[in-house]
PDB file of N, CA and C in Angstrom:
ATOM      1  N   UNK A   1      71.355 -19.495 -52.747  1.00  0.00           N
ATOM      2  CA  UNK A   1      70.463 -19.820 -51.651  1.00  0.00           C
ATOM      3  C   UNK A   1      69.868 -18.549 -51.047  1.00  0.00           C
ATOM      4  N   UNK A   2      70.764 -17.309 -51.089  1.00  0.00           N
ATOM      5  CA  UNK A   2      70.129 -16.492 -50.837  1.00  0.00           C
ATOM      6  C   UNK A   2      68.974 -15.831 -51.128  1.00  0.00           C
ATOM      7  N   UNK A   3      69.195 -16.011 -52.556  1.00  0.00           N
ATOM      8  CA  UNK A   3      68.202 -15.440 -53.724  1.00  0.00           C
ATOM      9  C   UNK A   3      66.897 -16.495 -53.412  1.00  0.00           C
ATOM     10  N   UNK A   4      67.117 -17.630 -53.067  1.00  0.00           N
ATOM     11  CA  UNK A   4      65.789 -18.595 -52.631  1.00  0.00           C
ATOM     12  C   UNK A   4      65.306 -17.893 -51.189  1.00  0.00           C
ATOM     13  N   UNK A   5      65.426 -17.778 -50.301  1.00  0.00           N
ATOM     14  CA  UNK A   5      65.711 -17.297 -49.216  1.00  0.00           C
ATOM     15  C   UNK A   5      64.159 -16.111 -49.467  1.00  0.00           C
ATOM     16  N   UNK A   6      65.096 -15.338 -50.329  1.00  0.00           N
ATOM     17  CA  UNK A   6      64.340 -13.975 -50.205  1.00  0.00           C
ATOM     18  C   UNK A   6      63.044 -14.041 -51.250  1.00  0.00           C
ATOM     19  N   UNK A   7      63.237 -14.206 -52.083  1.00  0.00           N
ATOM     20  CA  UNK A   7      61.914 -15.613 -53.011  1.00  0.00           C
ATOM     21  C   UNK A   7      60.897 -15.522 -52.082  1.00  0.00           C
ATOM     22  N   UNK A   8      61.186 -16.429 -51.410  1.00  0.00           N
ATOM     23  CA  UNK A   8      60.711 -17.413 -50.061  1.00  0.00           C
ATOM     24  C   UNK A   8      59.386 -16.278 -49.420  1.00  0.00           C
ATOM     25  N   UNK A   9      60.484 -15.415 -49.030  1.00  0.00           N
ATOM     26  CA  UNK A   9      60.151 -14.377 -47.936  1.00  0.00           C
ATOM     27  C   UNK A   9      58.851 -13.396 -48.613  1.00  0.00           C
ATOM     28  N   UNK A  10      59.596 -13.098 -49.744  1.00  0.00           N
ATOM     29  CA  UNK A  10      58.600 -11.920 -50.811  1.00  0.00           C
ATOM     30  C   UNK A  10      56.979 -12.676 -50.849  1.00  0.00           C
ATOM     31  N   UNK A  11      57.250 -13.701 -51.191  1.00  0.00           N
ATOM     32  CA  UNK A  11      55.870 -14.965 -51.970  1.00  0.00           C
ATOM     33  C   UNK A  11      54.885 -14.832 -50.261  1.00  0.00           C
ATOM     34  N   UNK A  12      55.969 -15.213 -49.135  1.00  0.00           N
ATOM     35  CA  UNK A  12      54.961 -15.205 -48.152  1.00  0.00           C
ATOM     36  C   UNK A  12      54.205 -13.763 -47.475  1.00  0.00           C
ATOM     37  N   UNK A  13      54.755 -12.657 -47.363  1.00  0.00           N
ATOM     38  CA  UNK A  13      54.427 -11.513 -47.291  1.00  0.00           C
ATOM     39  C   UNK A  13      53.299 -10.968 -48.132  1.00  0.00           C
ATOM     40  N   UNK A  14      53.659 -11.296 -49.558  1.00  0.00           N
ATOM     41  CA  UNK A  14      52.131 -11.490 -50.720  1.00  0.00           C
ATOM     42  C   UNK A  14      51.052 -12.436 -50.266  1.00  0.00           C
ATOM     43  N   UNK A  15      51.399 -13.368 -49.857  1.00  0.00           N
ATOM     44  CA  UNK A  15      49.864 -14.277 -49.796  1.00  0.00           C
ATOM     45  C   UNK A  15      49.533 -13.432 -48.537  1.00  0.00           C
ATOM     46  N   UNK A  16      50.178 -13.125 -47.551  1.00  0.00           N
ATOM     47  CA  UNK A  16      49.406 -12.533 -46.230  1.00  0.00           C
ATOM     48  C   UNK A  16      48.637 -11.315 -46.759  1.00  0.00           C
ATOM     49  N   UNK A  17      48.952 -10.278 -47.196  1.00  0.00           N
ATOM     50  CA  UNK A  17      48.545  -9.502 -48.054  1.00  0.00           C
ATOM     51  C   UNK A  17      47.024  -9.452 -49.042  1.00  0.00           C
ATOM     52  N   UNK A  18      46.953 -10.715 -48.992  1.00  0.00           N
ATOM     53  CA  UNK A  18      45.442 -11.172 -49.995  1.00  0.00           C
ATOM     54  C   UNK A  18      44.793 -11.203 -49.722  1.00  0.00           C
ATOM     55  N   UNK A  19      44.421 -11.306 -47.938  1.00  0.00           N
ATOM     56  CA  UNK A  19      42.933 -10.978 -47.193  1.00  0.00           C
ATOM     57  C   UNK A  19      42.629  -9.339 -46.959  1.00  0.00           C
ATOM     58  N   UNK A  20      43.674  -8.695 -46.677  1.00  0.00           N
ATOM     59  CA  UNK A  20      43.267  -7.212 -47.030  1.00  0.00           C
ATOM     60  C   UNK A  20      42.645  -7.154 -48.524  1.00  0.00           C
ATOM     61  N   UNK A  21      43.070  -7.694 -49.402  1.00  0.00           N
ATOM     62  CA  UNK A  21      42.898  -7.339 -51.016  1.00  0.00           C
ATOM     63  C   UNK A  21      41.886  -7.653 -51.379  1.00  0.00           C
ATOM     64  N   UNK A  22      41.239  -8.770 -50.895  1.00  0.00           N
ATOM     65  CA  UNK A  22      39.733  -9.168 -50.676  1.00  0.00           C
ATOM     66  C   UNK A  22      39.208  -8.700 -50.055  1.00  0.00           C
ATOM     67  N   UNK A  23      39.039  -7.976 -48.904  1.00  0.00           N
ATOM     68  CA  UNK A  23      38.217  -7.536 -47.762  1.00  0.00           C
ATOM     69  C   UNK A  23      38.290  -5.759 -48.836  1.00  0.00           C
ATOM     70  N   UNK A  24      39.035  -5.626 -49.767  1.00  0.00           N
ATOM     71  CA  UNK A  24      38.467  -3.650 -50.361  1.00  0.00           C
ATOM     72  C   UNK A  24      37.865  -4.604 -51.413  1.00  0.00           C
ATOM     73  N   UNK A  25      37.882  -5.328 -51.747  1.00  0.00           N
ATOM     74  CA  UNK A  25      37.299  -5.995 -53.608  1.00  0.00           C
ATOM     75  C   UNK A  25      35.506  -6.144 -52.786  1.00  0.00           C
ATOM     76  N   UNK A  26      35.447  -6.732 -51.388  1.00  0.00           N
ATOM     77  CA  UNK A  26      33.813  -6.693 -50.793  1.00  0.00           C
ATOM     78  C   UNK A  26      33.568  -5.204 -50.276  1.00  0.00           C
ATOM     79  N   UNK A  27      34.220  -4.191 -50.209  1.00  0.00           N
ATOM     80  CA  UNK A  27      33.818  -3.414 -50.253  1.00  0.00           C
ATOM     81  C   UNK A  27      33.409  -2.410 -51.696  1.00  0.00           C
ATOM     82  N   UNK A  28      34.390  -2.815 -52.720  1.00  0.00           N
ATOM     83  CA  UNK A  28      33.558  -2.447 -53.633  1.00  0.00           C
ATOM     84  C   UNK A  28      32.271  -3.218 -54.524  1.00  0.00           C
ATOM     85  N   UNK A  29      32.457  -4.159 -53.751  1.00  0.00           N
ATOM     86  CA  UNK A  29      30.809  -5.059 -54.381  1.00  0.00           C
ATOM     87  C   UNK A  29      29.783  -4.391 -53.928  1.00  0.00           C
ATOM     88  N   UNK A  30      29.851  -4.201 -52.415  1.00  0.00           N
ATOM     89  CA  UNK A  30      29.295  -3.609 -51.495  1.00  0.00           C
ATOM     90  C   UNK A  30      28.722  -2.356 -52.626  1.00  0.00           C
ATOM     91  N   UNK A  31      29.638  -1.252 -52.548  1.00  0.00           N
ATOM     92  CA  UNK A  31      29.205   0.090 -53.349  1.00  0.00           C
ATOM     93  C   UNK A  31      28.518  -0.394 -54.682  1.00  0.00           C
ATOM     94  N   UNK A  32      29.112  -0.900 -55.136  1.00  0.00           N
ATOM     95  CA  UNK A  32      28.460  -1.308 -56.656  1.00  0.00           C
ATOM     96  C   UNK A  32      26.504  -2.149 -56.415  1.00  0.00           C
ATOM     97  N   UNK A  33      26.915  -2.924 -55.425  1.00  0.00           N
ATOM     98  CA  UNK A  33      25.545  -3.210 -55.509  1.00  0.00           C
ATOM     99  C   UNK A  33      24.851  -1.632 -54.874  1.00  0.00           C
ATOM    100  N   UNK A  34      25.098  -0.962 -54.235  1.00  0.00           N
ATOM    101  CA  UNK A  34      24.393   0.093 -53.484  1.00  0.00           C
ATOM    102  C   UNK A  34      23.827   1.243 -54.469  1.00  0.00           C
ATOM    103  N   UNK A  35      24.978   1.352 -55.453  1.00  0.00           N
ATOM    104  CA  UNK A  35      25.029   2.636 -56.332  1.00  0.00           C
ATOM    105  C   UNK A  35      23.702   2.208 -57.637  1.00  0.00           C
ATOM    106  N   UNK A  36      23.235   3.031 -57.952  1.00  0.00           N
ATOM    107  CA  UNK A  36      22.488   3.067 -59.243  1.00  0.00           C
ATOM    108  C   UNK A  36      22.918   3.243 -60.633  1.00  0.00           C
ATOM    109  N   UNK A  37      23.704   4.232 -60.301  1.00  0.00           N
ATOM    110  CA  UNK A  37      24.198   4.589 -61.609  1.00  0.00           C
ATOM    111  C   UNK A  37      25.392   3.379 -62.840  1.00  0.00           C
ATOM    112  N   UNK A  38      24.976   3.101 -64.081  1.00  0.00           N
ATOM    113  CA  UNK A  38      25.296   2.396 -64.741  1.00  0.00           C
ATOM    114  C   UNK A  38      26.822   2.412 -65.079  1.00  0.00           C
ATOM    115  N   UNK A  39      27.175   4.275 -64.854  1.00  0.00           N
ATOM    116  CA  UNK A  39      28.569   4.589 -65.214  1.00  0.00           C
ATOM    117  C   UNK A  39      29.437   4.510 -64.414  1.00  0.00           C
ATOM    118  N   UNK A  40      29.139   4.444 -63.311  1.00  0.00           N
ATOM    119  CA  UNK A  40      29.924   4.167 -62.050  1.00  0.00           C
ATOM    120  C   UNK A  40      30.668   2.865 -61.587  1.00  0.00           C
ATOM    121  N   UNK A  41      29.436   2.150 -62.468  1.00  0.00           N
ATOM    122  CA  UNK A  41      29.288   0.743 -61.935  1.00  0.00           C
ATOM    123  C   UNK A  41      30.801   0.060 -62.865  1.00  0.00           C
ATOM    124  N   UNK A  42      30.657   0.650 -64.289  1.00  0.00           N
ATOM    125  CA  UNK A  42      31.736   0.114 -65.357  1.00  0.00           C
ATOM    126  C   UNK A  42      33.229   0.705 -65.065  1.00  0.00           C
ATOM    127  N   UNK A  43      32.795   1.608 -63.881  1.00  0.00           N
ATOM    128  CA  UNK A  43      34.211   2.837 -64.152  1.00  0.00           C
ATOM    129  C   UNK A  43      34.927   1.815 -62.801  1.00  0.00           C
ATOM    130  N   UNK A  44      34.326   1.201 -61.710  1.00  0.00           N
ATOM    131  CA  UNK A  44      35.233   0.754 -61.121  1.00  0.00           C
ATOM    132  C   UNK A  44      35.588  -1.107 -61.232  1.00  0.00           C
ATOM    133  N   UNK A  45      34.403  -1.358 -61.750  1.00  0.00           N
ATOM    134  CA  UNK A  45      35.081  -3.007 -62.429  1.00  0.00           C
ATOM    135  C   UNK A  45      36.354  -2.695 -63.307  1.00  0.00           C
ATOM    136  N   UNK A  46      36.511  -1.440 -63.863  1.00  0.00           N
ATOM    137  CA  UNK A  46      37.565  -1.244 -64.989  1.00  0.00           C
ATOM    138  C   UNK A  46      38.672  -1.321 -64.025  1.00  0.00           C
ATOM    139  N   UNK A  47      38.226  -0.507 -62.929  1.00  0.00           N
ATOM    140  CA  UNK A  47      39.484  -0.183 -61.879  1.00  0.00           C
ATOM    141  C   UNK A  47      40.500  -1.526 -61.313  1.00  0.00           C
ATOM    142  N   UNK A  48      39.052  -1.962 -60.955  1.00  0.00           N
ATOM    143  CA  UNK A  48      39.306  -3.339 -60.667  1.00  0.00           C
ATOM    144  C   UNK A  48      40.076  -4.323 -61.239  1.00  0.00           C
ATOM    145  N   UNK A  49      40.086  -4.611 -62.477  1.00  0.00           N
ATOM    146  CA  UNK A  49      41.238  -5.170 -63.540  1.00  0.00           C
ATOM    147  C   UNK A  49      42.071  -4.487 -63.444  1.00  0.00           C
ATOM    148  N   UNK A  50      42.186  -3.356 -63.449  1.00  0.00           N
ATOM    149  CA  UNK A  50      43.589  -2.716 -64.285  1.00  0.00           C
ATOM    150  C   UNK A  50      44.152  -2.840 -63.155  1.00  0.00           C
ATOM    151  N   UNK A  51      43.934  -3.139 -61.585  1.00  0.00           N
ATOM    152  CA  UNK A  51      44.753  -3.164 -59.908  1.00  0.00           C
ATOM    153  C   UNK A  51      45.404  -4.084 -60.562  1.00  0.00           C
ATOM    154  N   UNK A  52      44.602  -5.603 -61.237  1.00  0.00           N
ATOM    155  CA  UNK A  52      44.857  -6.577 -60.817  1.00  0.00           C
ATOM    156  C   UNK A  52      46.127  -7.151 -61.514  1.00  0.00           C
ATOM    157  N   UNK A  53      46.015  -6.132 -62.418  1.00  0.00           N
ATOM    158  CA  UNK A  53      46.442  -6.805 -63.845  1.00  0.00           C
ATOM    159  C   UNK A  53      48.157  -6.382 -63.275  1.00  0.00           C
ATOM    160  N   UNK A  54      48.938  -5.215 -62.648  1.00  0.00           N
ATOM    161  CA  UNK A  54      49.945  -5.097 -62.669  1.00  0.00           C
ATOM    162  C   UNK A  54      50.894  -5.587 -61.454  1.00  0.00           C
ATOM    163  N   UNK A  55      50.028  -6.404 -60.414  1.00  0.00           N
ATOM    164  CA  UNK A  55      51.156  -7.678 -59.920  1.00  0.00           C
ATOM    165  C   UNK A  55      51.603  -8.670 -60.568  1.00  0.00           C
ATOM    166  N   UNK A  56      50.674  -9.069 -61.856  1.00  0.00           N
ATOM    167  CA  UNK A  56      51.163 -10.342 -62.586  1.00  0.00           C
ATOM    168  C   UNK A  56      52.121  -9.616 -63.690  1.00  0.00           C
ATOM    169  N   UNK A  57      51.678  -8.373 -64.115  1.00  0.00           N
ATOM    170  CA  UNK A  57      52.977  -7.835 -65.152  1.00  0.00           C
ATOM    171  C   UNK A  57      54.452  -7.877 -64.149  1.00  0.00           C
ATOM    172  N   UNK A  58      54.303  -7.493 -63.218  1.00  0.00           N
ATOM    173  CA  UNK A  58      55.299  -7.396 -62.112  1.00  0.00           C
ATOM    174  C   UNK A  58      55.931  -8.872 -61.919  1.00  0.00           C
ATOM    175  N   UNK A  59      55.338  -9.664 -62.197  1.00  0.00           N
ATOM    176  CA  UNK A  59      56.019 -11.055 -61.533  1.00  0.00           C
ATOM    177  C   UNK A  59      56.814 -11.497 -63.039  1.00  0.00           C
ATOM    178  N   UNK A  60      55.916 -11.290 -64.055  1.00  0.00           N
ATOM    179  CA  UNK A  60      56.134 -11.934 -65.438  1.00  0.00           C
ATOM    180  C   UNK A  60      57.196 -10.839 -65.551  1.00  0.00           C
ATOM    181  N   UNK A  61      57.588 -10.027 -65.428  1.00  0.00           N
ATOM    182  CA  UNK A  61      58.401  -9.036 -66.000  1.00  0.00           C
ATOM    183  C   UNK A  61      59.953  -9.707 -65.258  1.00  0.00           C
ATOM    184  N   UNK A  62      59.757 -10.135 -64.105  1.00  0.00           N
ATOM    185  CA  UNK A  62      60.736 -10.502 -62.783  1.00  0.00           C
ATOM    186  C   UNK A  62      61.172 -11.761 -63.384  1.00  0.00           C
ATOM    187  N   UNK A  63      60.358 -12.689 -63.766  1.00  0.00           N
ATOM    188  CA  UNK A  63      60.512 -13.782 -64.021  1.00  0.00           C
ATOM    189  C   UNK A  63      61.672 -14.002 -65.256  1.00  0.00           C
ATOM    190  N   UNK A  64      61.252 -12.858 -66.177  1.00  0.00           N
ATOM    191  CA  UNK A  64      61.629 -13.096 -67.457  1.00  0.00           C
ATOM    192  C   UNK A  64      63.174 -12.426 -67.330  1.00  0.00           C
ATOM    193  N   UNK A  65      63.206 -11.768 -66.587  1.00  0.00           N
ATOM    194  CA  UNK A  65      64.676 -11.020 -66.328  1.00  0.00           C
ATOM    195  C   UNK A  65      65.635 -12.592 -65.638  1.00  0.00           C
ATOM    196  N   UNK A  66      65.565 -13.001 -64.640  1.00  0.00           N
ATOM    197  CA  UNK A  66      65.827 -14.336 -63.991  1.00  0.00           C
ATOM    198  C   UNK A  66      66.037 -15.404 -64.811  1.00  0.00           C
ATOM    199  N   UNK A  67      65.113 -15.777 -65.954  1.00  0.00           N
ATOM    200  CA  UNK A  67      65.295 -16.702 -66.700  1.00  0.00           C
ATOM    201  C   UNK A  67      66.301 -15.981 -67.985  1.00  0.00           C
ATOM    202  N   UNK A  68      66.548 -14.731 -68.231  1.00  0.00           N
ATOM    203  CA  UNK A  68      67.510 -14.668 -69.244  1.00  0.00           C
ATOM    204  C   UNK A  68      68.840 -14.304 -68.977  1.00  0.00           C
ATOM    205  N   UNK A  69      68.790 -14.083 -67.283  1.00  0.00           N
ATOM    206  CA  UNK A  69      69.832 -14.100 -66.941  1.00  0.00           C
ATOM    207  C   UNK A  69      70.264 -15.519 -66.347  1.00  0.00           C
ATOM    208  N   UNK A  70      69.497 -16.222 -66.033  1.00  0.00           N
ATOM    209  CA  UNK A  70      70.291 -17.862 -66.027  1.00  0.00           C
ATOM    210  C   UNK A  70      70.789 -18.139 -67.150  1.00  0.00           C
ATOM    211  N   UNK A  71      69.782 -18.090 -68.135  1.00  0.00           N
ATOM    212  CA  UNK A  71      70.432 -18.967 -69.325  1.00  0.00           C
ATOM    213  C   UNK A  71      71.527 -18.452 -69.902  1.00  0.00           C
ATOM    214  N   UNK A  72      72.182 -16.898 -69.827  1.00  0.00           N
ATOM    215  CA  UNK A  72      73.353 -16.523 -70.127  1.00  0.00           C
ATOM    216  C   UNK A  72      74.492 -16.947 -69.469  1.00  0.00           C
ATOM    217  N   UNK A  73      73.895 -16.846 -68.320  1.00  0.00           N
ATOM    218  CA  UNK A  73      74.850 -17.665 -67.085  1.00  0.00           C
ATOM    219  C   UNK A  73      75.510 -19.118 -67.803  1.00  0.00           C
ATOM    220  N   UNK A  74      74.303 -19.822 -67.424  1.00  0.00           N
ATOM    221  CA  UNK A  74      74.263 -21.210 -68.680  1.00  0.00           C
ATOM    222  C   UNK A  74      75.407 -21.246 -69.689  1.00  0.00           C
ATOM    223  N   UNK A  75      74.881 -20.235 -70.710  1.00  0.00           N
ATOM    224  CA  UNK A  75      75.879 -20.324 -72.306  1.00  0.00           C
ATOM    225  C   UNK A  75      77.497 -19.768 -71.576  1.00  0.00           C
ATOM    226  N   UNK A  76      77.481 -18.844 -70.847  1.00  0.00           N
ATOM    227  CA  UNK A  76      78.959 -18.382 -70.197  1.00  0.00           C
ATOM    228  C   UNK A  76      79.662 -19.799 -70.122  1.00  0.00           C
ATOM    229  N   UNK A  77      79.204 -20.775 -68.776  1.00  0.00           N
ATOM    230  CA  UNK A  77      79.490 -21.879 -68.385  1.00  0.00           C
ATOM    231  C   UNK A  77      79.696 -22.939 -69.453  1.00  0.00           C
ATOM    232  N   UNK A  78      79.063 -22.914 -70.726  1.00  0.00           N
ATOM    233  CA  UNK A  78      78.625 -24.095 -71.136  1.00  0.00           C
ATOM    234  C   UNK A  78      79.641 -23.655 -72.255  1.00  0.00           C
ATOM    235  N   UNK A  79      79.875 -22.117 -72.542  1.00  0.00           N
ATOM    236  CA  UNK A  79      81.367 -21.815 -73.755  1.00  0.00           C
ATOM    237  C   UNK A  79      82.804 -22.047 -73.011  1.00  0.00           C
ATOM    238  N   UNK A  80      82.859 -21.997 -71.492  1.00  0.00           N
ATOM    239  CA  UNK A  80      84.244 -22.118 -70.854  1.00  0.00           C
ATOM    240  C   UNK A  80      84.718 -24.039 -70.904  1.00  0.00           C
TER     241      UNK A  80
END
């Protein structure tokens, strides 16, 4: 229950978190529409993915640790 608990807590602290994360993503629309240059423009959409991309490696990485440690849990329980 604890481990739900703190779950709980982490998940809500992240969603609060998502209006800052949107409010820099309109500021770089902002620049991007402003700027001219073509190379600039690709260098921070790149940026832009690669932010995005390592909270979900972060969760999937979390996830997958949790689920292989249940199911050992599991086989422990399920050989006694």
């Amino acid at each position: 229950m604890k481990q739900f608990s703190l779950l709980v807590s982490v998940l809500f602290f992240y969603l609060l978190s998502v209006t800052t994360i949107q409010a820099q993503c309109a500021m770089c629309a902002a620049s991007l529409e402003s700027s001219k240059g073509e190379g600039m423009n690709s260098g921070i959409n790149s940026g832009i993915l690669y932010l995005m991309l390592f909270p979900y490696i972060l969760i999937g990485t979390i996830g997958f640790i949790w689920y292989r440690s249940y199911k050992k849990n599991k086989e422990k329980t399920a050989g006694l």
